[in-house]
Every structure is written in structure tokens, then in C-alpha cells.
N, C-alpha and C. Protein backbone atom coordinates (compact mmCIF):
# COMPACT_ATOMS: atom_id res chain seq x y z
N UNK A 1 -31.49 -2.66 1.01
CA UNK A 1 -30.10 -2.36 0.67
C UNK A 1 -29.36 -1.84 1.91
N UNK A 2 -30.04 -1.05 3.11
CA UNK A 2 -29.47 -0.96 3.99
C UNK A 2 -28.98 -1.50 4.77
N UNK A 3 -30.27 -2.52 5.09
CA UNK A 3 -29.62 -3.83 5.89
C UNK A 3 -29.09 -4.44 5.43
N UNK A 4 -28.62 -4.62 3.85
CA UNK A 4 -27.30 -5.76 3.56
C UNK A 4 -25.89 -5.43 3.96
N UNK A 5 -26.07 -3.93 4.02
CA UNK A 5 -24.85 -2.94 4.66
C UNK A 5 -24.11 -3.72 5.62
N UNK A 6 -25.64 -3.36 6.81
CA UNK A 6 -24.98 -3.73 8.03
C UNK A 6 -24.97 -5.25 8.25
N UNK A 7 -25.63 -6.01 7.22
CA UNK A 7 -25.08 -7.32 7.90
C UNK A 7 -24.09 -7.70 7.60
N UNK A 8 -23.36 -6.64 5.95
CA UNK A 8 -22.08 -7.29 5.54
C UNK A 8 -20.95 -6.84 6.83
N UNK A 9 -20.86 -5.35 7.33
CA UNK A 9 -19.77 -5.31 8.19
C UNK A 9 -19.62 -5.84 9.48
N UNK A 10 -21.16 -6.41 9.77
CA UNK A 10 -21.21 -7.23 11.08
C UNK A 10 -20.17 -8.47 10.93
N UNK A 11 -20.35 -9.07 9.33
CA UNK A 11 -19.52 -10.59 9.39
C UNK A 11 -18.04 -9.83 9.14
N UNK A 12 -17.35 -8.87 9.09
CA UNK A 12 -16.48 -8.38 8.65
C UNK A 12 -16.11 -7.72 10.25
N UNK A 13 -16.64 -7.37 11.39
CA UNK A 13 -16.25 -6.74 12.23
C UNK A 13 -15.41 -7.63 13.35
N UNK A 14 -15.51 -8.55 13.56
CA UNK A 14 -14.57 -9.71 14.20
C UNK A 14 -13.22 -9.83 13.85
N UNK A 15 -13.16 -9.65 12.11
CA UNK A 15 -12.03 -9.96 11.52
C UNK A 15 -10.91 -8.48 11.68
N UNK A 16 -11.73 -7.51 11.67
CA UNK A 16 -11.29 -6.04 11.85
C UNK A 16 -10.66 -5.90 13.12
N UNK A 17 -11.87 -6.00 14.13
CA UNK A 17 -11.81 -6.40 15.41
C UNK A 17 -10.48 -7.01 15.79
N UNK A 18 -9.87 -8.15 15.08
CA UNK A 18 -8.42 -9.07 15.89
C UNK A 18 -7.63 -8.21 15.07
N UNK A 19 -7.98 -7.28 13.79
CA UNK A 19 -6.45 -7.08 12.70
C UNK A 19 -6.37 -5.54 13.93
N UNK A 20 -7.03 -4.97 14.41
CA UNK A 20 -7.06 -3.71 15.48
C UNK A 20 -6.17 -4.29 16.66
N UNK A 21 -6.54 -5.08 17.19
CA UNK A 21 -5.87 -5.44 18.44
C UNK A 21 -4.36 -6.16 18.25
N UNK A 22 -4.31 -6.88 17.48
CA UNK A 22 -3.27 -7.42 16.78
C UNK A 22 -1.99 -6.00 16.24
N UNK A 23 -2.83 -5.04 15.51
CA UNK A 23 -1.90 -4.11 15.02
C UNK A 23 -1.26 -3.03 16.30
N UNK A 24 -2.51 -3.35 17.29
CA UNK A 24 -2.11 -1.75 18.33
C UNK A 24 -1.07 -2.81 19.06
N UNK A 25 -0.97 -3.93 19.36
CA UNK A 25 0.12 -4.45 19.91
C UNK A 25 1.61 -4.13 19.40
N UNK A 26 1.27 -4.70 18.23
CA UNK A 26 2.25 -4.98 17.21
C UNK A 26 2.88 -3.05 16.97
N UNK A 27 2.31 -2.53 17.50
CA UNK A 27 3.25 -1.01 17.03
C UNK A 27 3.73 -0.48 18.66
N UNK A 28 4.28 -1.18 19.28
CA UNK A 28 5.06 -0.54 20.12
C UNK A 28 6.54 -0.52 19.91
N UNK A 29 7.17 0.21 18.68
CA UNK A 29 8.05 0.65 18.28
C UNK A 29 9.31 1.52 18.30
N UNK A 30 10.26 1.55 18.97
CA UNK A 30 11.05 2.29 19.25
C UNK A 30 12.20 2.92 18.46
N UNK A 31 13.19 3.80 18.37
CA UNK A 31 14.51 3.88 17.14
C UNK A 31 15.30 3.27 17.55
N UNK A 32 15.92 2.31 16.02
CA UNK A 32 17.04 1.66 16.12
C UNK A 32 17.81 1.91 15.27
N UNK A 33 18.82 2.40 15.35
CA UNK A 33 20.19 2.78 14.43
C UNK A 33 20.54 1.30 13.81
N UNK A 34 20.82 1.49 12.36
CA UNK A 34 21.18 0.59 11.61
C UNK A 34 22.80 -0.30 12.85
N UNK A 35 22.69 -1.57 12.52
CA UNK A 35 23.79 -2.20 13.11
C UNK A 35 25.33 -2.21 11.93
N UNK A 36 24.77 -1.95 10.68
CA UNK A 36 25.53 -2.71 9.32
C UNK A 36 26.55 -0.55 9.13
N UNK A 37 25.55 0.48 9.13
CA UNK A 37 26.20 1.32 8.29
C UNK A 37 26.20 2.23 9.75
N UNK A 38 26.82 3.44 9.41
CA UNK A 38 26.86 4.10 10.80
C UNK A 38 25.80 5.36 10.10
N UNK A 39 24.95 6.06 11.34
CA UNK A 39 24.12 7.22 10.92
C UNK A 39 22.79 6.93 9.80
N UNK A 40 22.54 5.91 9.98
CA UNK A 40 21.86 4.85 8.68
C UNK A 40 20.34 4.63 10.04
N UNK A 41 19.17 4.69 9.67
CA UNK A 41 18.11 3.89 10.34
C UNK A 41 16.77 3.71 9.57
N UNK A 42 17.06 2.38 8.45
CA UNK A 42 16.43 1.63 7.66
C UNK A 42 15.49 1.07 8.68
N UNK A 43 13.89 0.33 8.00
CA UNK A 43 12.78 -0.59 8.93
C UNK A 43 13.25 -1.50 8.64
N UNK A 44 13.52 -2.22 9.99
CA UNK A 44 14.25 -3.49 9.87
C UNK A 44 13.43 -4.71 9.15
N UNK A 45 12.15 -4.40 9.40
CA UNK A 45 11.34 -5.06 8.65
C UNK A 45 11.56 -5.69 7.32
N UNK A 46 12.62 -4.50 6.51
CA UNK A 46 12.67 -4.66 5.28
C UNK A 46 13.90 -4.59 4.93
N UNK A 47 14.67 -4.27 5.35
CA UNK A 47 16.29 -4.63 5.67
C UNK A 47 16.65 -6.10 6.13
N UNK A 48 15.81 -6.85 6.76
CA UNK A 48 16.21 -7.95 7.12
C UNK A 48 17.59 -8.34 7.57
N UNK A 49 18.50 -7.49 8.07
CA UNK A 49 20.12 -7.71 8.49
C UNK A 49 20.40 -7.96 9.87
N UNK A 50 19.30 -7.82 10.29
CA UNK A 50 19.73 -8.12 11.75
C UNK A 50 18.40 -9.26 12.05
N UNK A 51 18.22 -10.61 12.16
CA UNK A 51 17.53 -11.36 12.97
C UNK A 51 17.13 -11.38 14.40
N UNK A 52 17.70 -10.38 15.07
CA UNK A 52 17.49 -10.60 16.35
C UNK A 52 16.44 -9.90 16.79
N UNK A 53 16.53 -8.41 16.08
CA UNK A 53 15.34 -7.76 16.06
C UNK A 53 13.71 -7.99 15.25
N UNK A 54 13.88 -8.83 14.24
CA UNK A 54 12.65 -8.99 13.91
C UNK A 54 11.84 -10.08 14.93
N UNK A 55 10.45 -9.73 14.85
CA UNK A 55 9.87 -10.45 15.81
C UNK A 55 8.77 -11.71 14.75
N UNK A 56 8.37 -12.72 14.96
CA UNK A 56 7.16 -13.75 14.84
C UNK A 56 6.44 -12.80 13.88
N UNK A 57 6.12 -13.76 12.19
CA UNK A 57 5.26 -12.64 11.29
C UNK A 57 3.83 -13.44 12.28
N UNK A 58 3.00 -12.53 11.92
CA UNK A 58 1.54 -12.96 12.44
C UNK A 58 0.70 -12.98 11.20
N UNK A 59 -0.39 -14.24 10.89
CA UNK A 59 -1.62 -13.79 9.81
C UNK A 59 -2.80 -14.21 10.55
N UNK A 60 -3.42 -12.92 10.27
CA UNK A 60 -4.85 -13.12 10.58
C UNK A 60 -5.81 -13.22 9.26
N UNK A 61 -6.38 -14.32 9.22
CA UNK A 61 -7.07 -14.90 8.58
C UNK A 61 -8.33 -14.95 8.46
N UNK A 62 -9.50 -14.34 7.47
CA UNK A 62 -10.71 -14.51 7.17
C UNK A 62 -11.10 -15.51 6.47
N UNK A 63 -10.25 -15.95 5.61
CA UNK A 63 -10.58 -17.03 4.55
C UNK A 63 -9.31 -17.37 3.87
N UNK A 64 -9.07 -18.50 3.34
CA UNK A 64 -7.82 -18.53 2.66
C UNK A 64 -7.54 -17.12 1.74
N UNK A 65 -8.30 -16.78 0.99
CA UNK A 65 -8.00 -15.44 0.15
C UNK A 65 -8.31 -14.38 0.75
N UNK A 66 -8.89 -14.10 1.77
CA UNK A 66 -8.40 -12.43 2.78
C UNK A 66 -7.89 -12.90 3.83
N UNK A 67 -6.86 -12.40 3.82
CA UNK A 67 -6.07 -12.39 5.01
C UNK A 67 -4.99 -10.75 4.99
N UNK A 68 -4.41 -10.72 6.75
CA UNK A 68 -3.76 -9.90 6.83
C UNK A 68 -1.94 -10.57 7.27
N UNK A 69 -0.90 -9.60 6.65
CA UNK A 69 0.37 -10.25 7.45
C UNK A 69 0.72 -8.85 8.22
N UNK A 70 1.35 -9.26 9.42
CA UNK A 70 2.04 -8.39 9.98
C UNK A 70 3.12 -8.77 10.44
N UNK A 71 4.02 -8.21 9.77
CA UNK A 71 5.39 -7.99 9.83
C UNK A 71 6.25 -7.02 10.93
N UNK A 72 6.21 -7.58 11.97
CA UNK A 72 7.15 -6.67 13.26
C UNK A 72 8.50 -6.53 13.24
N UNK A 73 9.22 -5.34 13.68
CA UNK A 73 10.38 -5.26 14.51
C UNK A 73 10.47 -4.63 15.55
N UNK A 74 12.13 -4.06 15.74
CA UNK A 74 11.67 -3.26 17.32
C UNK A 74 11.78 -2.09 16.16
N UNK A 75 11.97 -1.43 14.92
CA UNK A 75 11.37 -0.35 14.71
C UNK A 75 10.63 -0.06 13.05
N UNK A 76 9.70 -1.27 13.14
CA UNK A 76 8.65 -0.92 12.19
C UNK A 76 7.86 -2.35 11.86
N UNK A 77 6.51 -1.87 11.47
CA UNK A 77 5.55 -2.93 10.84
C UNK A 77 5.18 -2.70 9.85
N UNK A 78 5.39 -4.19 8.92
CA UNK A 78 4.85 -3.95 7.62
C UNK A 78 3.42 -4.85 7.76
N UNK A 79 2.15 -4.01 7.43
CA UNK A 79 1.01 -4.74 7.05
C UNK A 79 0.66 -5.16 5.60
N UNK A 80 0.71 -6.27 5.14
CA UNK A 80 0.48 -6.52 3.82
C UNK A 80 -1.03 -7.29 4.09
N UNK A 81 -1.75 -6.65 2.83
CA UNK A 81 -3.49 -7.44 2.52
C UNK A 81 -3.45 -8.22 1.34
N UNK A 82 -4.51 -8.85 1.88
CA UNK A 82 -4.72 -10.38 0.82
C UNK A 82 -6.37 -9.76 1.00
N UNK A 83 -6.92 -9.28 -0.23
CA UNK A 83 -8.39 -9.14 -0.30
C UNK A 83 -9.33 -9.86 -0.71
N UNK A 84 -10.42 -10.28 -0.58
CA UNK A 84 -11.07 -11.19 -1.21
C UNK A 84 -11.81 -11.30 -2.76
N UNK A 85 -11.25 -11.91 -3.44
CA UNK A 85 -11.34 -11.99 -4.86
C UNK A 85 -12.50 -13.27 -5.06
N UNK A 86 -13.63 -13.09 -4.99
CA UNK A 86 -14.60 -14.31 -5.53
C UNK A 86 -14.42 -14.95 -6.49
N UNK A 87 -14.56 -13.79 -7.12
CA UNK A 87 -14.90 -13.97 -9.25
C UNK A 87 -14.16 -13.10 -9.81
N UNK A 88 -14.29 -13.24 -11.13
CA UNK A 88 -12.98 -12.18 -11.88
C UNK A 88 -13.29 -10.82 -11.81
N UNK A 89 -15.16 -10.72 -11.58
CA UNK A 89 -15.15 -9.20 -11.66
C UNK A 89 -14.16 -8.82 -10.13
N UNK A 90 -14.21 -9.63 -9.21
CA UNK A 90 -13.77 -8.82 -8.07
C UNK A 90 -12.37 -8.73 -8.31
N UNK A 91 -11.36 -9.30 -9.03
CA UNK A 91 -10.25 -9.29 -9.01
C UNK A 91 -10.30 -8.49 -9.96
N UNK A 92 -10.60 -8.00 -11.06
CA UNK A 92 -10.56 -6.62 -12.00
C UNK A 92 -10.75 -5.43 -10.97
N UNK A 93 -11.77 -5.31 -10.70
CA UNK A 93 -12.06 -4.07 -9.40
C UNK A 93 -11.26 -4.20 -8.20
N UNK A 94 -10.69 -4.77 -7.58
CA UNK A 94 -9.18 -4.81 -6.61
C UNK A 94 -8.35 -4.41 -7.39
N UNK A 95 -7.65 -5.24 -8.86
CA UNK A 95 -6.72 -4.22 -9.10
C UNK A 95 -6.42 -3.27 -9.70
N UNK A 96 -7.79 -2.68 -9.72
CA UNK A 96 -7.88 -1.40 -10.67
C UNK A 96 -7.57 -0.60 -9.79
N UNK A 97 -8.60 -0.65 -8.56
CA UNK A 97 -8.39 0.00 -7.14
C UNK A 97 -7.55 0.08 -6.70
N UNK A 98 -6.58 -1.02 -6.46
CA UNK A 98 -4.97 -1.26 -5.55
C UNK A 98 -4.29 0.03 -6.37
N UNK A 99 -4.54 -0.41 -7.75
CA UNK A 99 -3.50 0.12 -8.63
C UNK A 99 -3.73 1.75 -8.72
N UNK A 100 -4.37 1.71 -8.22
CA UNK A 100 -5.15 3.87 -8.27
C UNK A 100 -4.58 4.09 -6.81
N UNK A 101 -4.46 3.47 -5.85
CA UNK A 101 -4.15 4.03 -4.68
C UNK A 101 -2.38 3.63 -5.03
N UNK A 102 -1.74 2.48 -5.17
CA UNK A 102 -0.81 2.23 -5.43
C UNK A 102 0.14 3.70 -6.07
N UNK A 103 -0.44 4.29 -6.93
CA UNK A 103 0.34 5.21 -7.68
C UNK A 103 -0.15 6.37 -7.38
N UNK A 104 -0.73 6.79 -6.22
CA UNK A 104 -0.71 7.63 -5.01
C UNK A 104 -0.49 7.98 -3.62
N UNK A 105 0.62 6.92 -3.92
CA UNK A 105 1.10 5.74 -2.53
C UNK A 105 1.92 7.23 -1.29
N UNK A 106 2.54 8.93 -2.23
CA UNK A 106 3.26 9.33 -1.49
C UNK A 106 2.31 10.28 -0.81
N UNK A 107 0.54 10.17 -0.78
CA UNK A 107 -0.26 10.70 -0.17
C UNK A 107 -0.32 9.99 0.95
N UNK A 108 -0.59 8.95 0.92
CA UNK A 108 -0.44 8.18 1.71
C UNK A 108 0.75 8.00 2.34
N UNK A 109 1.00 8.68 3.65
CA UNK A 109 2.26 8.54 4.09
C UNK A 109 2.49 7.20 4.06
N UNK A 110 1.97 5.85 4.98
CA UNK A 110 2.07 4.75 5.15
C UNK A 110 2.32 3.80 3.75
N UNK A 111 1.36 3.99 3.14
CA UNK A 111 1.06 3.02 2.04
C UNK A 111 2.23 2.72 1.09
N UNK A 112 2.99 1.73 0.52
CA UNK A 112 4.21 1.22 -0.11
C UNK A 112 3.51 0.76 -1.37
N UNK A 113 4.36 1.27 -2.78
CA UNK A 113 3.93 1.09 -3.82
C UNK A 113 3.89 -0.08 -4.41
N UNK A 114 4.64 -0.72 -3.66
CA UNK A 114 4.82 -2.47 -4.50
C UNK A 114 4.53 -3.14 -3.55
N UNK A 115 3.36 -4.04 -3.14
CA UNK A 115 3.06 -4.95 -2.40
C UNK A 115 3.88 -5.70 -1.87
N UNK A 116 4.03 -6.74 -0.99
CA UNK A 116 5.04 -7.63 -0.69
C UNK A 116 4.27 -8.82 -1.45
N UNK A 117 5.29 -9.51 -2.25
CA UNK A 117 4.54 -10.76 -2.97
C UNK A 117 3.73 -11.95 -2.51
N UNK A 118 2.76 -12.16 -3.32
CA UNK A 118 1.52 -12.86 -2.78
C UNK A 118 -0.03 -11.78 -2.15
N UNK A 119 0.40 -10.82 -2.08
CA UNK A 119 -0.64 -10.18 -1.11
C UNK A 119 -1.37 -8.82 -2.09
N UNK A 120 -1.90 -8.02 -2.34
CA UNK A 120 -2.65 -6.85 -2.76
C UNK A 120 -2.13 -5.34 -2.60
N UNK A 121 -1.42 -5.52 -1.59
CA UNK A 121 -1.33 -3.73 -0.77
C UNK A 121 -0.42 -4.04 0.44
N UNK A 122 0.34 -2.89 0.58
CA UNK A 122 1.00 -3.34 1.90
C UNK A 122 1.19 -1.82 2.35
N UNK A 123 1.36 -1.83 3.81
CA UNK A 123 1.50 -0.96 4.45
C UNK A 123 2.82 -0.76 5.25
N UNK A 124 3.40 0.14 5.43
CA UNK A 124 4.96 0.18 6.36
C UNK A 124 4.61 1.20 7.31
N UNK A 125 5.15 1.05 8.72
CA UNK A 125 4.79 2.10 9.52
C UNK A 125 5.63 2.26 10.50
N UNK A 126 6.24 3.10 10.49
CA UNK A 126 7.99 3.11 11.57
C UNK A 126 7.57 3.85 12.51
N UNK A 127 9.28 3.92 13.43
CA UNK A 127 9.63 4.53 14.45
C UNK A 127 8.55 6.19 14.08
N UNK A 128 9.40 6.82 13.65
CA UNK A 128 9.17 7.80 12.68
C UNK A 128 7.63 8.33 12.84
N UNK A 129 6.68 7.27 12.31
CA UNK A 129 5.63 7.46 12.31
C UNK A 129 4.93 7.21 13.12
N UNK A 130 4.95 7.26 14.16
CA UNK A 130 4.29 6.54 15.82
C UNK A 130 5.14 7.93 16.44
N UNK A 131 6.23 8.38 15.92
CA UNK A 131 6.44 9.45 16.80
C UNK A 131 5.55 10.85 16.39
N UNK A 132 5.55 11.03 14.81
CA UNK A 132 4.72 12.18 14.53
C UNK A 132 3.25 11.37 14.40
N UNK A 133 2.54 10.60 14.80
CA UNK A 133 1.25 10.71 14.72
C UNK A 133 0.56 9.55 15.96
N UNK A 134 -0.53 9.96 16.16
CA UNK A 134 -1.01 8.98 17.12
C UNK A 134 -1.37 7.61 16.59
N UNK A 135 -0.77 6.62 17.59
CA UNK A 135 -0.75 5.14 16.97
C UNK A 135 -2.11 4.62 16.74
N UNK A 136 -3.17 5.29 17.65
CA UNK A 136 -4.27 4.53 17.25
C UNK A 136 -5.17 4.94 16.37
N UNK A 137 -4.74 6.26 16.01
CA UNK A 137 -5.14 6.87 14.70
C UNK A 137 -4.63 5.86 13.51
N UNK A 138 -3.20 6.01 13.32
CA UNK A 138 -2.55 4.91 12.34
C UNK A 138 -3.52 3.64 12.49
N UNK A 139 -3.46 2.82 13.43
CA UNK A 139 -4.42 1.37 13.84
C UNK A 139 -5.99 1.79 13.24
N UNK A 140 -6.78 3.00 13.33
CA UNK A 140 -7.92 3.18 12.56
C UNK A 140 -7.70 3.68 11.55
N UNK A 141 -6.52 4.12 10.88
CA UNK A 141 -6.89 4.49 9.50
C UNK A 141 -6.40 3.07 8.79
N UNK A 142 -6.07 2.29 9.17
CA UNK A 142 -5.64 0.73 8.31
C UNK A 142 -6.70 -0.03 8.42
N UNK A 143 -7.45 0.42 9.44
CA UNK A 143 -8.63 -0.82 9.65
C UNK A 143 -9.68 0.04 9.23
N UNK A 144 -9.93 1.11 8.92
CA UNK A 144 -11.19 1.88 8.33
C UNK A 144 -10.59 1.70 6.20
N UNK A 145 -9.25 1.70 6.21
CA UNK A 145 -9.14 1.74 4.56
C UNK A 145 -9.12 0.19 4.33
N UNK A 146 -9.20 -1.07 5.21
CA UNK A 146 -9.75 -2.07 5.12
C UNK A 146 -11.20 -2.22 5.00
N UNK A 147 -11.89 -1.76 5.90
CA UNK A 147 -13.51 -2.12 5.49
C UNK A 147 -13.79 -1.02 4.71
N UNK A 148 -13.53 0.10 3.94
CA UNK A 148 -14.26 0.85 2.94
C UNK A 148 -13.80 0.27 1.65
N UNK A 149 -12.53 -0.13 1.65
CA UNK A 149 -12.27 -1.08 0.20
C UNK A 149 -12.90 -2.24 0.03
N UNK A 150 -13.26 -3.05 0.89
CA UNK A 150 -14.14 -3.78 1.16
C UNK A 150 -15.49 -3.46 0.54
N UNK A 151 -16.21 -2.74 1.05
CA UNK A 151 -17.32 -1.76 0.98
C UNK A 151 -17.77 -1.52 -0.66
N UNK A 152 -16.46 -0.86 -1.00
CA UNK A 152 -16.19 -0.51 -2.17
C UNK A 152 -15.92 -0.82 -3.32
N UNK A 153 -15.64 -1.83 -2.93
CA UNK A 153 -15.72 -2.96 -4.19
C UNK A 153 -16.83 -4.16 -4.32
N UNK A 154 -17.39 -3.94 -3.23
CA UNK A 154 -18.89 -5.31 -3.42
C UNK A 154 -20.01 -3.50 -3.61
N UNK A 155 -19.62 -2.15 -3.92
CA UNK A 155 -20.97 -1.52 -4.35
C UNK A 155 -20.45 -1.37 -6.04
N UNK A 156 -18.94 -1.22 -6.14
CA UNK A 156 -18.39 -1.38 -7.91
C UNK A 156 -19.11 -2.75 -8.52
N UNK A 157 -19.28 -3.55 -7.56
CA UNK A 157 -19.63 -4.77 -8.16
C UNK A 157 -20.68 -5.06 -8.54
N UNK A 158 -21.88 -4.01 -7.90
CA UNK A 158 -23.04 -3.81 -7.92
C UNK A 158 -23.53 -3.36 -9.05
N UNK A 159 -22.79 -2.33 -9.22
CA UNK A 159 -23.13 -1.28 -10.04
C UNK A 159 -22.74 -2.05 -11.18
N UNK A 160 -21.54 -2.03 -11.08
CA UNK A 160 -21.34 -2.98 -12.77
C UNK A 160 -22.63 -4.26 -13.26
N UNK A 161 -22.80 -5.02 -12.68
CA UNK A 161 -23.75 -6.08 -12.66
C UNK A 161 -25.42 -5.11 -13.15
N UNK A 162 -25.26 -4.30 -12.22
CA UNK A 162 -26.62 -3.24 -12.68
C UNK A 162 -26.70 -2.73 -14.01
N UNK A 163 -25.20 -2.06 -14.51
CA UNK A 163 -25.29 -1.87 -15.42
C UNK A 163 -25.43 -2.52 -16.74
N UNK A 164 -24.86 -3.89 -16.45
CA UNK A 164 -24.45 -4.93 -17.31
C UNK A 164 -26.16 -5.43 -17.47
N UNK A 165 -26.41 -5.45 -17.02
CA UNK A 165 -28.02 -5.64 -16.83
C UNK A 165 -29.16 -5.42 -17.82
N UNK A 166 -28.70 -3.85 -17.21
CA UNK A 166 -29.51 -2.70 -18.08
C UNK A 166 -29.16 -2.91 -19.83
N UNK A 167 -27.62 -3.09 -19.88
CA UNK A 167 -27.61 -3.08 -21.21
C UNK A 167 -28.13 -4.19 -21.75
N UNK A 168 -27.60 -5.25 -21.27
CA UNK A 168 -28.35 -6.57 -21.68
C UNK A 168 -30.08 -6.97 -22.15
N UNK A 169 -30.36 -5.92 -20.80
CA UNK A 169 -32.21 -5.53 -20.92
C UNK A 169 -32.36 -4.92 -22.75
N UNK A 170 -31.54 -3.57 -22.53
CA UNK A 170 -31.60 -2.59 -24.07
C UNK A 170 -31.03 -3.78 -25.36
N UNK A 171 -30.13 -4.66 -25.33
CA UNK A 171 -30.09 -5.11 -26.62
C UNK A 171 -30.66 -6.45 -26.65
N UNK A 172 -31.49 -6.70 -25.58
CA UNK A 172 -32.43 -7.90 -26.50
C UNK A 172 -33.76 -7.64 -26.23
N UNK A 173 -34.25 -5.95 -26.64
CA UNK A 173 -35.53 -5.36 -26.54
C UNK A 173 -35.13 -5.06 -28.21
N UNK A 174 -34.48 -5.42 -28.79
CA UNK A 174 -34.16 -4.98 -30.31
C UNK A 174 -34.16 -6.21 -31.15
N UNK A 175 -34.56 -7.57 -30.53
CA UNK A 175 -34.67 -8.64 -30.70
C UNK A 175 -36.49 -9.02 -30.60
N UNK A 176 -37.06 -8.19 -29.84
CA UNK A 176 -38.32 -8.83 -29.35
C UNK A 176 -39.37 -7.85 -30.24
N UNK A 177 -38.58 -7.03 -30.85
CA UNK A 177 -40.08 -6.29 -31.55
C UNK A 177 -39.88 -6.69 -32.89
């Protein structure tokens, strides 16, 4: 069981690996005063009013169903996840999960309660936040709450299957005597 550990984050560390380098690029972020209202400084990301400032979305891709988007401007990135859903148990346990962090989204400074559509989870991360915290802290806490959800849902998956098991074992031992 240990070594399935590490061989799962080995095939998972490449993909981490480009969404890290990809994100520490992607957050060199500066303040930009709204162009539209005066005293106003919305993420342009999500304002969409000015084209000039948003930059090329990027996806990094594990498989058609995990993938990452990153969404640039000159003052904010939105990261939205696409997680990998095999089978239905994994898509029950993603959105049970999404949905438990989702509606604890204002602990999460970063984390945005409504996904951007198509994707699982999304992340926003401004001017703002690159000024009060270190960027590559931000860049490891997105790529560490990527591989523990990860993690975390193929050991829910475990366990359920274990359990499902066990019971299955207990009600057809009530059949055999």
C-alpha cells in the first residue's frame, strides 16, 4: 500500500510539475485601476471589460477529464480544475468534496464558490494577494490542494469499496448457513 502511494504521485508529479511552473509564471501581477468606473479595481479576469489586458487562457492537460485552466491578466489569475472522474463512485466523492470545500470557500482566501463552467473548483488570485502573501507559497498551496484531493479521493474510494465489501461479505454469510 505504500508503494502504490508513491507510484501514484510519481505519474501525477510531471503534471504538477508544468501546473507549478506554468502558475509561478502566470502570477506576475501588478494593480490596475478599473478603466470603466473611477476608484473601482475588479480582476480583470472576471470583469472581462478591457481585452487588452487579458492575456492567452492556458490548459494543461493530464487527460481529457483532468485538466487545469489558467486564466491571466495584468492583475489576476483564475485557476479552474477539471478532476478526474473514472466511475460514478469518483464523481460522487469529487462532488461531495468540491462541495464541502466550496461552502468554506471564505477560509480559503483564494478559493471561489462557484466554479467557472465545465470545470470542478476554481481558484482567483489577485494583485492583492501576491502583495500580502508570498507567490510561491500561493503556487504550493494550489499544487499541494491538487495532489491531496487527488490522494483523497482514490483513499475515499478505497475505503468505500472496502467497506462495500465487507458488507457484501456479512449479507451473503446469511445465505450460506
Amino acid at each position: 500500500k505504500k508503494f502504490e502511494h508513491i507510484r501514484m504521485s510519481l505519474a501525477l508529479q510531471p503534471y504538477l510539475d508544468c501546473i507549478r511552473a506554468t502558475l509561478t509564471a502566470a502570477m506576475c501581477l501588478q494593480n490596475f485601476a478599473s478603466q470603466e468606473v473611477e476608484r473601482h479595481n475588479k480582476p480583470e479576469v472576471e470583469a472581462r471589460q478591457n481585452p487588452d489586458v487579458l492575456l492567452n487562457d492556458i490548459i494543461v492537460s493530464r487527460s481529457p477529464q483532468e485538466k487545469v485552466l489558467i486564466e491571466t491578466s495584468i492583475n489576476s489569475v483564475r485557476i479552474s480544475v477539471c478532476l478526474k472522474k473514472s466511475d460514478e463512485l469518483d464523481q460522487i466523492l469529487t462532488k461531495r468534496m468540491l462541495r464541502f470545500f466550496c461552502q468554506r470557500a471564505e477560509n480559503f482566501v483564494i478559493l471561489r464558490r462557484k466554479a467557472v463552467p465545465g470545470y470542478d473548483i476554481s481558484f482567483l488570485v489577485t494583485n492583492f494577494h501576491c502583495e500580502a502573501m508570498y507567490k510561491h507559497k500561493l503556487v504550493d498551496f494550489i499544487v499541494a490542494f491538487l495532489q491531496d484531493i487527488d490522494s483523497e479521493i482514490s483513499s475515499s474510494k478505497l475505503a468505500v469499496s472496502a467497506r462495500g465489501r465487507i458488507v457484501a461479505n456479512e449479507f451473503l454469510k446469511t445465505f450460506t448457513r
